[in-house]
Structure formats: C-alpha cells, structure tokens
Protein backbone atom coordinates (compact mmCIF):
# COMPACT_ATOMS: atom_id res chain seq x y z
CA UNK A 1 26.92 7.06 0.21
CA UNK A 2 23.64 6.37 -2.29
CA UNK A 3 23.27 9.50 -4.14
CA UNK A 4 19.35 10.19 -3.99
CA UNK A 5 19.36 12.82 -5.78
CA UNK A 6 20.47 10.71 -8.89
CA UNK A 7 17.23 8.38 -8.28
CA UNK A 8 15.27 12.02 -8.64
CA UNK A 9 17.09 12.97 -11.51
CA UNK A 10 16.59 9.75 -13.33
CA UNK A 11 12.71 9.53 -12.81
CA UNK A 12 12.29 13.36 -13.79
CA UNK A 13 13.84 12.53 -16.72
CA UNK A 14 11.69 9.68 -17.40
CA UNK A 15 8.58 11.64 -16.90
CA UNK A 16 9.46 14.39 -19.30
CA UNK A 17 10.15 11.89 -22.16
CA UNK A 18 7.13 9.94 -22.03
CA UNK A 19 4.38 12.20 -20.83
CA UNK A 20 1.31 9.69 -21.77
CA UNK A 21 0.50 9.24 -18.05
CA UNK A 22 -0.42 13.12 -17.66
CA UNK A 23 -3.67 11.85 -19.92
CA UNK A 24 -4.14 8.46 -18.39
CA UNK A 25 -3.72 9.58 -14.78
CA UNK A 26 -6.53 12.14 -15.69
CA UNK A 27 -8.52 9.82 -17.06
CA UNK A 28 -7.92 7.31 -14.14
CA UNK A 29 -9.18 9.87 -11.24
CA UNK A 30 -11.98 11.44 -13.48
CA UNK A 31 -13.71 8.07 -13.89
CA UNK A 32 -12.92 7.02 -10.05
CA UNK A 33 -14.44 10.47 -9.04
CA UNK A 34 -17.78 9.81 -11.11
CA UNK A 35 -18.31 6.67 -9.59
CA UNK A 36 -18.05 7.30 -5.90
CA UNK A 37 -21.93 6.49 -4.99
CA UNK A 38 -22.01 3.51 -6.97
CA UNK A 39 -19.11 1.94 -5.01
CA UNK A 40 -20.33 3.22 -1.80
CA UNK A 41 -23.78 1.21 -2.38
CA UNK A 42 -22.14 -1.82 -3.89
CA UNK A 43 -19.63 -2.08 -0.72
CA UNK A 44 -22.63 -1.95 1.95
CA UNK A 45 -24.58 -4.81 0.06
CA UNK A 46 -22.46 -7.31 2.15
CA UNK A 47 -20.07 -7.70 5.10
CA UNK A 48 -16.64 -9.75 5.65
CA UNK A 49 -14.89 -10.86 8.49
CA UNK A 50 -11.99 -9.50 10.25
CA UNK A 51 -9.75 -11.90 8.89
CA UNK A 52 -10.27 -10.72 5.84
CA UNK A 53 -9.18 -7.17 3.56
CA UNK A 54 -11.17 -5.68 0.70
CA UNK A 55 -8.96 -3.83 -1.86
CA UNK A 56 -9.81 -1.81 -4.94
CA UNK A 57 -7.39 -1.43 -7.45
CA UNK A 58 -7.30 1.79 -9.79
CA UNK A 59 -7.82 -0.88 -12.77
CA UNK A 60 -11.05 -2.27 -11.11
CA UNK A 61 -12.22 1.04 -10.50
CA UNK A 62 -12.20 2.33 -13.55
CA UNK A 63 -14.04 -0.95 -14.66
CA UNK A 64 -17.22 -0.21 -12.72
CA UNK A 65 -20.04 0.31 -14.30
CA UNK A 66 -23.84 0.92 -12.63
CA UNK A 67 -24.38 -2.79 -13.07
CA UNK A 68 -21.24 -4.74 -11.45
CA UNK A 69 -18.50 -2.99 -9.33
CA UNK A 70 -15.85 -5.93 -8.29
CA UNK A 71 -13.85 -6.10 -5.58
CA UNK A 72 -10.80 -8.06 -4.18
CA UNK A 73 -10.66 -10.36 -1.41
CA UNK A 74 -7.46 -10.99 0.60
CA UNK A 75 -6.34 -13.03 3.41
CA UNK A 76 -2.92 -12.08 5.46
CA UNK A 77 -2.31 -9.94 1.75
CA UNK A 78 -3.22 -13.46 -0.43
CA UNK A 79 -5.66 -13.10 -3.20
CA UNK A 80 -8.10 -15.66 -2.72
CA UNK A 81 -11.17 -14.48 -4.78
CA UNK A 82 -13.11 -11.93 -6.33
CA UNK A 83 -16.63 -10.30 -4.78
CA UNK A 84 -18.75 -9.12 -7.85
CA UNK A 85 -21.77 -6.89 -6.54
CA UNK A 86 -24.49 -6.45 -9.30
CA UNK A 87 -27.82 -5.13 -8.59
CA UNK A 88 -29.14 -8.29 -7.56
CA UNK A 89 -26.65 -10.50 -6.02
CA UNK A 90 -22.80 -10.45 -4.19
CA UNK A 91 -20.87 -13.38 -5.91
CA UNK A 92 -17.67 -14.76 -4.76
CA UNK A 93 -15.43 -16.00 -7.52
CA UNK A 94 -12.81 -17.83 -5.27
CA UNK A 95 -9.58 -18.70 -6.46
CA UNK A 96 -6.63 -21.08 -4.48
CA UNK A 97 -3.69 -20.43 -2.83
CA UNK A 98 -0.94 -23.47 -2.68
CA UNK A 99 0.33 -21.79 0.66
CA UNK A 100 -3.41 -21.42 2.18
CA UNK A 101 -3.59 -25.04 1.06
CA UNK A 102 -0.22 -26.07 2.53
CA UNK A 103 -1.17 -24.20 5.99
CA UNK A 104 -4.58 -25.64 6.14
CA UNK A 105 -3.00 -29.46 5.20
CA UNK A 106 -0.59 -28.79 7.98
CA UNK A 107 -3.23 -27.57 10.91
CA UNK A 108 -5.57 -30.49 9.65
CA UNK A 109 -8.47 -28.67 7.76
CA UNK A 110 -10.35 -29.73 5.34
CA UNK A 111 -12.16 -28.78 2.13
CA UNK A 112 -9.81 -27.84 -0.63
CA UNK A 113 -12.78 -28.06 -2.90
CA UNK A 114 -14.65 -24.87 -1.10
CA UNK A 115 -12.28 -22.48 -1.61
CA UNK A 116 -12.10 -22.34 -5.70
CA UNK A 117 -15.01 -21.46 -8.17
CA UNK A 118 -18.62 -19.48 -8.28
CA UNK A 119 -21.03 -19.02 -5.10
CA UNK A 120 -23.45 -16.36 -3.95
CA UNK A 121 -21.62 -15.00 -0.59
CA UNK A 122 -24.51 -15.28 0.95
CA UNK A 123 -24.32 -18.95 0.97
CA UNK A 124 -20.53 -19.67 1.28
CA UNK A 125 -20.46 -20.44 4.80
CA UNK A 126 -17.93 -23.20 4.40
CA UNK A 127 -15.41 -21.10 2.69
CA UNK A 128 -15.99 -18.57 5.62
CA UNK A 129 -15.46 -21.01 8.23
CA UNK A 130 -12.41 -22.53 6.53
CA UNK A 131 -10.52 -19.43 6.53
CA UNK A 132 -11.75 -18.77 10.61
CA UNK A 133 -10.68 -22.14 11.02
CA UNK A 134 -7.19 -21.39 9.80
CA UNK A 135 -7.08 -17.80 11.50
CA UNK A 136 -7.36 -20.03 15.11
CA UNK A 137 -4.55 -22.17 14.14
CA UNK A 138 -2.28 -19.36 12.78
CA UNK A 139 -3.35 -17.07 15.78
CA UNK A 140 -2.43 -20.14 18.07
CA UNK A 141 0.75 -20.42 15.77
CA UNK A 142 -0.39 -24.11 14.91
CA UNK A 143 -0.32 -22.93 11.00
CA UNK A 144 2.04 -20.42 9.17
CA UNK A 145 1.94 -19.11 5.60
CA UNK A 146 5.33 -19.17 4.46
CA UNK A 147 5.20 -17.42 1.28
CA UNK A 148 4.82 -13.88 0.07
CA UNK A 149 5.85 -12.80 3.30
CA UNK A 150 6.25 -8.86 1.84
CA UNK A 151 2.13 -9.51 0.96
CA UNK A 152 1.30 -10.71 5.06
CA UNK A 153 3.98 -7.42 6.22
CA UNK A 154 1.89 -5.01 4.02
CA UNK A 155 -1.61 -7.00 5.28
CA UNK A 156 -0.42 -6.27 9.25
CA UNK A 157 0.55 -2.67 8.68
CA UNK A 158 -2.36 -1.56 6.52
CA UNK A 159 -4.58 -3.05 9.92
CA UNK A 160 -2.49 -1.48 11.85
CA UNK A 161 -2.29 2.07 10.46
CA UNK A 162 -6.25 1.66 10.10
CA UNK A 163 -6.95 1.47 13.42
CA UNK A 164 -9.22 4.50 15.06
CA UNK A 165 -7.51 5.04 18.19
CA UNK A 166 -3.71 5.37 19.15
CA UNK A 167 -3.45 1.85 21.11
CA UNK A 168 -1.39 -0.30 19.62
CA UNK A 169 -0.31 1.91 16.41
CA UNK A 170 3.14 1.77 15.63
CA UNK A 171 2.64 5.57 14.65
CA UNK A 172 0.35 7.35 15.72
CA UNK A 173 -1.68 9.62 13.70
CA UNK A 174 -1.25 7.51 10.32
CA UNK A 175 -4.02 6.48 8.13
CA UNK A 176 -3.56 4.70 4.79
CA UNK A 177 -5.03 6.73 1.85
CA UNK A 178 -8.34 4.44 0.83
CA UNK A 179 -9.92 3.96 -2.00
CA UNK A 180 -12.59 7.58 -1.75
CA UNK A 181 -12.62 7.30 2.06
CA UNK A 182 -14.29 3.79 2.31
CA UNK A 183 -12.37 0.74 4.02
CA UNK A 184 -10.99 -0.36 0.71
CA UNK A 185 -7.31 -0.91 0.37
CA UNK A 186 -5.44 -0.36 -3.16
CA UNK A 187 -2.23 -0.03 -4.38
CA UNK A 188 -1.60 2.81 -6.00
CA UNK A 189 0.43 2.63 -9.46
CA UNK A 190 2.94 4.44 -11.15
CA UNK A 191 4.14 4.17 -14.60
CA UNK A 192 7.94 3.04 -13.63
CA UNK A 193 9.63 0.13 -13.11
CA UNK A 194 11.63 0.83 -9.75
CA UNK A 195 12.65 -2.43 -8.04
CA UNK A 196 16.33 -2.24 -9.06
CA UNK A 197 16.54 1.34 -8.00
CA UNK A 198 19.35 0.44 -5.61
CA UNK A 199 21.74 -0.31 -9.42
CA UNK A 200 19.87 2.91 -10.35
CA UNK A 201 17.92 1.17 -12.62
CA UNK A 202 14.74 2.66 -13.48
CA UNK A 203 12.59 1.96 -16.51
CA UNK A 204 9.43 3.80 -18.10
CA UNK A 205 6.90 1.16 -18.17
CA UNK A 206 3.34 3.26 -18.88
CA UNK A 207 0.91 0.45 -17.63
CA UNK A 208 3.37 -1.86 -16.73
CA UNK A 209 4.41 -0.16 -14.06
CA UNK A 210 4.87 -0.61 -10.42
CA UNK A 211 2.59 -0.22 -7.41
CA UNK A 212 3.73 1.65 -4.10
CA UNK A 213 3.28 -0.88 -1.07
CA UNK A 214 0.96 1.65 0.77
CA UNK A 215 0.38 5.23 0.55
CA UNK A 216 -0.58 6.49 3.78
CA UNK A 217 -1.31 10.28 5.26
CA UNK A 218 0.81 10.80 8.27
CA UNK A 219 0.92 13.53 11.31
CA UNK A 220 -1.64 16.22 12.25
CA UNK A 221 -3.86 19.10 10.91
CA UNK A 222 -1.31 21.13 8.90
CA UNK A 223 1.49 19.16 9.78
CA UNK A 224 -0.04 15.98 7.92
CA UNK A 225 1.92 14.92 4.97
CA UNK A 226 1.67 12.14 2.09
CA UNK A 227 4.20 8.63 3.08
CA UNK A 228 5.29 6.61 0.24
CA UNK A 229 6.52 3.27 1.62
CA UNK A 230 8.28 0.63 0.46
CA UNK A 231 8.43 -2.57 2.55
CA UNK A 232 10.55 -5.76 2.21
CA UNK A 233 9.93 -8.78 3.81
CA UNK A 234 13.76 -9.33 4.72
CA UNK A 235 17.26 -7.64 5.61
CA UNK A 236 19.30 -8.19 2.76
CA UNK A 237 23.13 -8.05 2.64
CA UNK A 238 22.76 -6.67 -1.12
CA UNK A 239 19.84 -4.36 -0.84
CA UNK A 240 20.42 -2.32 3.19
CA UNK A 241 17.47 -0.32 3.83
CA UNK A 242 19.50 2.86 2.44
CA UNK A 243 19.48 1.44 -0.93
CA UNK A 244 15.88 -0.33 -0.91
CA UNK A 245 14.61 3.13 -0.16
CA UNK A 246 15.42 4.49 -3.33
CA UNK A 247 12.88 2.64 -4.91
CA UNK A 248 10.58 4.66 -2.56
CA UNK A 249 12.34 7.75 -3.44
CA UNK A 250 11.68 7.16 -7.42
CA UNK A 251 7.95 6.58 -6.62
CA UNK A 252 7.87 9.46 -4.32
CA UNK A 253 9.11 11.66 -7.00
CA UNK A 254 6.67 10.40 -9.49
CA UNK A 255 3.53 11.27 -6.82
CA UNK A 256 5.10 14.57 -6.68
CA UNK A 257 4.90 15.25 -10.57
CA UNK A 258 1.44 14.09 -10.56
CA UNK A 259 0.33 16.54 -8.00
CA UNK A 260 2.07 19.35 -9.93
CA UNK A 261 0.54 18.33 -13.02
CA UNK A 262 -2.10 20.94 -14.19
CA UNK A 263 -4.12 17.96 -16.20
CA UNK A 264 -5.11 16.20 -12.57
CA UNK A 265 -3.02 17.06 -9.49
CA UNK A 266 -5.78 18.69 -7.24
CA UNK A 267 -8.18 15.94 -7.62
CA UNK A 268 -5.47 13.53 -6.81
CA UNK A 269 -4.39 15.31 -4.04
CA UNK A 270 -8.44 15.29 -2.70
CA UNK A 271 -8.44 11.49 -3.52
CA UNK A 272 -5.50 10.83 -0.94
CA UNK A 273 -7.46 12.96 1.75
CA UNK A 274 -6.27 16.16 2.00
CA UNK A 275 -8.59 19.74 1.70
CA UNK A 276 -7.56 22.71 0.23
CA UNK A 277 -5.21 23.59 -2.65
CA UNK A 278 -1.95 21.21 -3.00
CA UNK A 279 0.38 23.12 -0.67
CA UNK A 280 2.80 26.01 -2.76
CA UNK A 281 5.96 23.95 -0.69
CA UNK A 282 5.20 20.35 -0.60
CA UNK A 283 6.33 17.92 1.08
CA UNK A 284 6.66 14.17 1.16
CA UNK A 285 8.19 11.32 2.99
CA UNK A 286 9.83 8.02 1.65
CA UNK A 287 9.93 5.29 3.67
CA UNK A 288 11.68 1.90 4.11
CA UNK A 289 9.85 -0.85 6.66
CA UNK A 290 11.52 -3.96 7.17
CA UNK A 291 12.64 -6.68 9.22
CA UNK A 292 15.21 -4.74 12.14
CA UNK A 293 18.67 -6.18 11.86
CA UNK A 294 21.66 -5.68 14.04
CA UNK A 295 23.50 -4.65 10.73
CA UNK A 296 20.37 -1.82 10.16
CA UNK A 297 21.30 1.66 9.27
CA UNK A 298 20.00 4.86 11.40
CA UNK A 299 22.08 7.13 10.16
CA UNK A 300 21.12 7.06 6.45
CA UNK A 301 17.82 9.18 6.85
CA UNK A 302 20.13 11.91 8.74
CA UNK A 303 22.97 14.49 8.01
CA UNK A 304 26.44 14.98 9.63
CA UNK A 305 24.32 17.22 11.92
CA UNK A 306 21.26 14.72 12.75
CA UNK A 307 19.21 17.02 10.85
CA UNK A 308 16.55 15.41 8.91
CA UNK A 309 17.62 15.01 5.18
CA UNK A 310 15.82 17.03 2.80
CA UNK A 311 16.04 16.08 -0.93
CA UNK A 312 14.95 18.79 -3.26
CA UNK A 313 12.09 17.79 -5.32
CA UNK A 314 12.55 21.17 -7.12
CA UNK A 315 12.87 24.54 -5.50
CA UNK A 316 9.83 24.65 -3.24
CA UNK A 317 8.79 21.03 -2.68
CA UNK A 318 10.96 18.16 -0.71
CA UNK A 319 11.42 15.04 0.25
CA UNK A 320 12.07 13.32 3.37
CA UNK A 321 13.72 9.48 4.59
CA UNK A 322 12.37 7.67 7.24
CA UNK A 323 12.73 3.90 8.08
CA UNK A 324 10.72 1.64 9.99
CA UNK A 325 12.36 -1.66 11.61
CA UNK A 326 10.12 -3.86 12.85
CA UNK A 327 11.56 -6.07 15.65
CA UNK A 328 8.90 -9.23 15.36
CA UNK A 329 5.49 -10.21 13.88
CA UNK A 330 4.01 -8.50 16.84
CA UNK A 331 5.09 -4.80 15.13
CA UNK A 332 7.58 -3.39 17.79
CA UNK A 333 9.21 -1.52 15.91
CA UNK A 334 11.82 0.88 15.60
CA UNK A 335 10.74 4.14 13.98
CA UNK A 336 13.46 7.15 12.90
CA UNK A 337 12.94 10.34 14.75
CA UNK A 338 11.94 12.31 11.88
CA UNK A 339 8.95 10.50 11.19
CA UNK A 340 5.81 12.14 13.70
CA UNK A 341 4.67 11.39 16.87
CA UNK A 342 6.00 7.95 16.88
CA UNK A 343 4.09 5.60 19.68
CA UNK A 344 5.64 4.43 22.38
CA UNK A 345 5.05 0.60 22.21
C-alpha cells in the first residue's frame, strides 16, 4: 500500500525549509490581479478557430505590460506559435512542430514554409487553413500526431471540461480554473519537482518547478471544490495509477499551503473562482486520468469500508483520491464514485 501521507509529509517539509515562494507567489497574483483589463482588451482584438487553444502562463502574465500582452497558441496541446497583441497590431510568431510536419507529410499537405516565422494574424490565412486542413484529415483519422500524447489528453479534457452544458462532459459540473475568468488555459506552477513521487522523490525547485496538468473547480454551489489532476498518456506496469497519483497528491498539498498562506491565499483562492473567504475546513481532490487498463486499480481511492479516503492535510483541511480511466480517444470514461455527479456517457 503507497503511504500518502508520506508524499504530504515530505512536501510540508519542503515548504517550511525554503519559504521564498510565500513572496514570489504574492508577487505572481498581485501583478496578474493589476492587469486584468489589459488582458481582457488584448484577448478581444482577434479571434481563433476551434481547432485551436489560447493559454496564458503565470510567467507571461506577469510579463504584460500596457503595450504588448502575449499569448500562446496550441494545437491538440502543441505549441506552434506565439500571438503578441500591442496597441496596434496581433502578430503571430509561429514556430514548427516535427510531428505537425510528419502528420501533414503523411495526409499530403503542403506548406512547411507557412507555419514558422513573423506575420500579422490578420493576414495568415495559409497558416489557418493548413492547420483546418489537417483537423479534416485527423477528424477523418487520415492523419495522427503521435507524439506528446499526455499534451493532446490534456488538450481533449480541458475542451471537454469547458463545455457550457452537461452533453457530452465526462463530469458534469467541472470547469477548468482560467486564466481571470477569460477562455485562456494555463498551467499552474508549483515550486517542486514531483514526477518521481511514486520513489517518493520530491525536490524543492523554486522556479524550476513543476506545473499541475489542469486545475479545475468541480461540483455545485457549496459543494464545489478545487481538482488537482495529474494525467498520463499511458498505463504503466512501473507507475499504476495509485502511485502516479502521488505526484498529484504532492501538488495538491502545495495548493493547500498557498491558500493558507497569510502573504496571498485569498486572492489565490478568488483567482481559481471561488467567492467568499477560503473555507475554515478545506477541501481538495487529487486526481489520476489515464488510459483504462484491465490491470487498473478501483480500490486505491477507497477504504476497507468503500468510504472515500480522506488524507489529512492538517487538522481541519483534507484531501481526497479520485481516478479517471478513459476507455478511448472518444472520452468514455470510467470515473470513481467519489468524484461528483459523474455523467452518464
């Protein structure tokens, strides 16, 4: 059995010994909070298609400035260029991706050359059409991306968990926390190093560290709580969804400190969506989303009694497991029965 409450332990201590992020997280949500009109305006200066995902990381946010605001432009959770707004113009600084290329080679589309360097947005039709044209194929499964598989899982669910109404959600009632409310995906850091978590091996990294998959809000009025979860793009023999959680667990923990912290923990418990105070008993879930596998744990998340498992965070706030298994590319999925008012696709 994984002990969890090790993975807890070791992150606590971690946070206590090097407490330069209490400063830097403050600093982080002060300047994203000053800025929120001036991102707002830059965003509605242009439009994208579906195909496509605008993120925001917490690095390019705090980068704005009332001239240029930047932000990133995915396709199926590739990077493939930059949008910089300034008060004049929308640039796209395109950059390529050897599996885009490989995919678009393979379904028999041309022009390599449009998807790299500096154009106004307004006139990069091509490198708009290219990217449709490769959308048909891969929709018509004449094209596949077969890299960074984790990145096109994360893409699908954050779509997924966006959309408005409850057809088609794998859960209902989740929304992934935005960048200030806008349609702007972003990965939120943390100052550890998590990824062996499983070996319980978890490093302070201050900027270095890693980002949580997605962050999402999940469940209804007061019932609504913060989801940290971790995905992987494969069932692995050597890393079982009980021990890939952990690495959930030790970012879940390190959310939880930064909401207790008295330097910024309201304001970054506004930023993720929620109204009032942070809650006197809070509580979180970590969860694992991967690949469904015969050999696929759903016991792990539960006691000897089926009970929900709830890790102590410290005496008032706690954490809970959950697991999503998704059975194909089409999200059927299987969901564990803690987790709320699961859909019934």
């Amino acid at each position: 059995m994984v002990k969890y409450d090790n993975t807890i332990k070791k992150v606590k201590e971690l946070l206590v010994n090097d407490q330069e992020w209490k400063n830097r997280y403050a600093g982080y949500i002060d300047t994203i909070l000053s800025n929120p009109e001036i991102i707002n305006n830059a965003r509605k200066k242009f439009n994208v298609p579906s195909q496509f995902t605008l993120h925001m990381s917490v690095s390019k946010a705090n980068e704005v400035t009332k001239n240029v605001v930047k932000f990133d432009l995915r396709y199926h959770g590739h990077n493939i260029g930059c949008l910089k707004v300034n008060k004049e113009t929308v640039e796209l600084e395109a950059v390529k991706n050897n599996d885009i290329i490989s995919a678009m080679n393979k379904a028999g589309i041309v022009g390599e050359d449009k998807l790299e360097g500096k154009i106004n947005w307004d006139e990069a039709s091509e490198f708009r059409t290219i990217y449709a044209k490769l959308e048909e194929n891969i929709q018509n499964n004449n094209a596949k991306l077969t890299k960074n598989k984790e990145h096109e899982l994360e893409s699908k669910l954050l779509k997924n968990f966006s959309k408005k109404s409850s057809d088609g959600k794998i859960i209902c009632n989740i929304q992934p926390v935005t960048m200030l409310k806008e349609s702007l995906f972003f990965q939120m850091p943390t100052p550890l190093k998590a990824s062996n978590a499983k070996d319980g091996i978890i490093e302070y990294s201050a900027e270095n560290g890693g980002g949580i998959d997605i962050l999402a809000r999940i469940g209804r009025g007061k019932n609504t709580h913060l989801a940290i979860i971790e995905l992987k793009d494969k069932y692995e023999k050597n890393e079982p969804p009980e021990k890939a959680i952990c690495q959930a667990i030790a970012y879940a923990t390190f959310i939880r400190e930064l909401l207790r912290s008295k330097e910024s923990g309201e304001k970054w418990w506004s930023f993720f969506g929620f109204g009032g105070d942070v809650p006197k008993s809070l509580k979180l879930f970590a969860i694992i989303a991967m690949p469904n596998s015969k050999k696929a744990n759903k016991t792990f998340v539960y006691n000897c009694n089926h009970d929900a498992i709830n890790l102590p965070l410290d005496e008032e706030d706690k954490l809970e497991l959950g697991y999503i298994y998704l059975k194909n590319e089409s999200l059927l999925q299987e969901i564990s029965e803690n987790l709320p008012l699961e859909s019934n696709i």
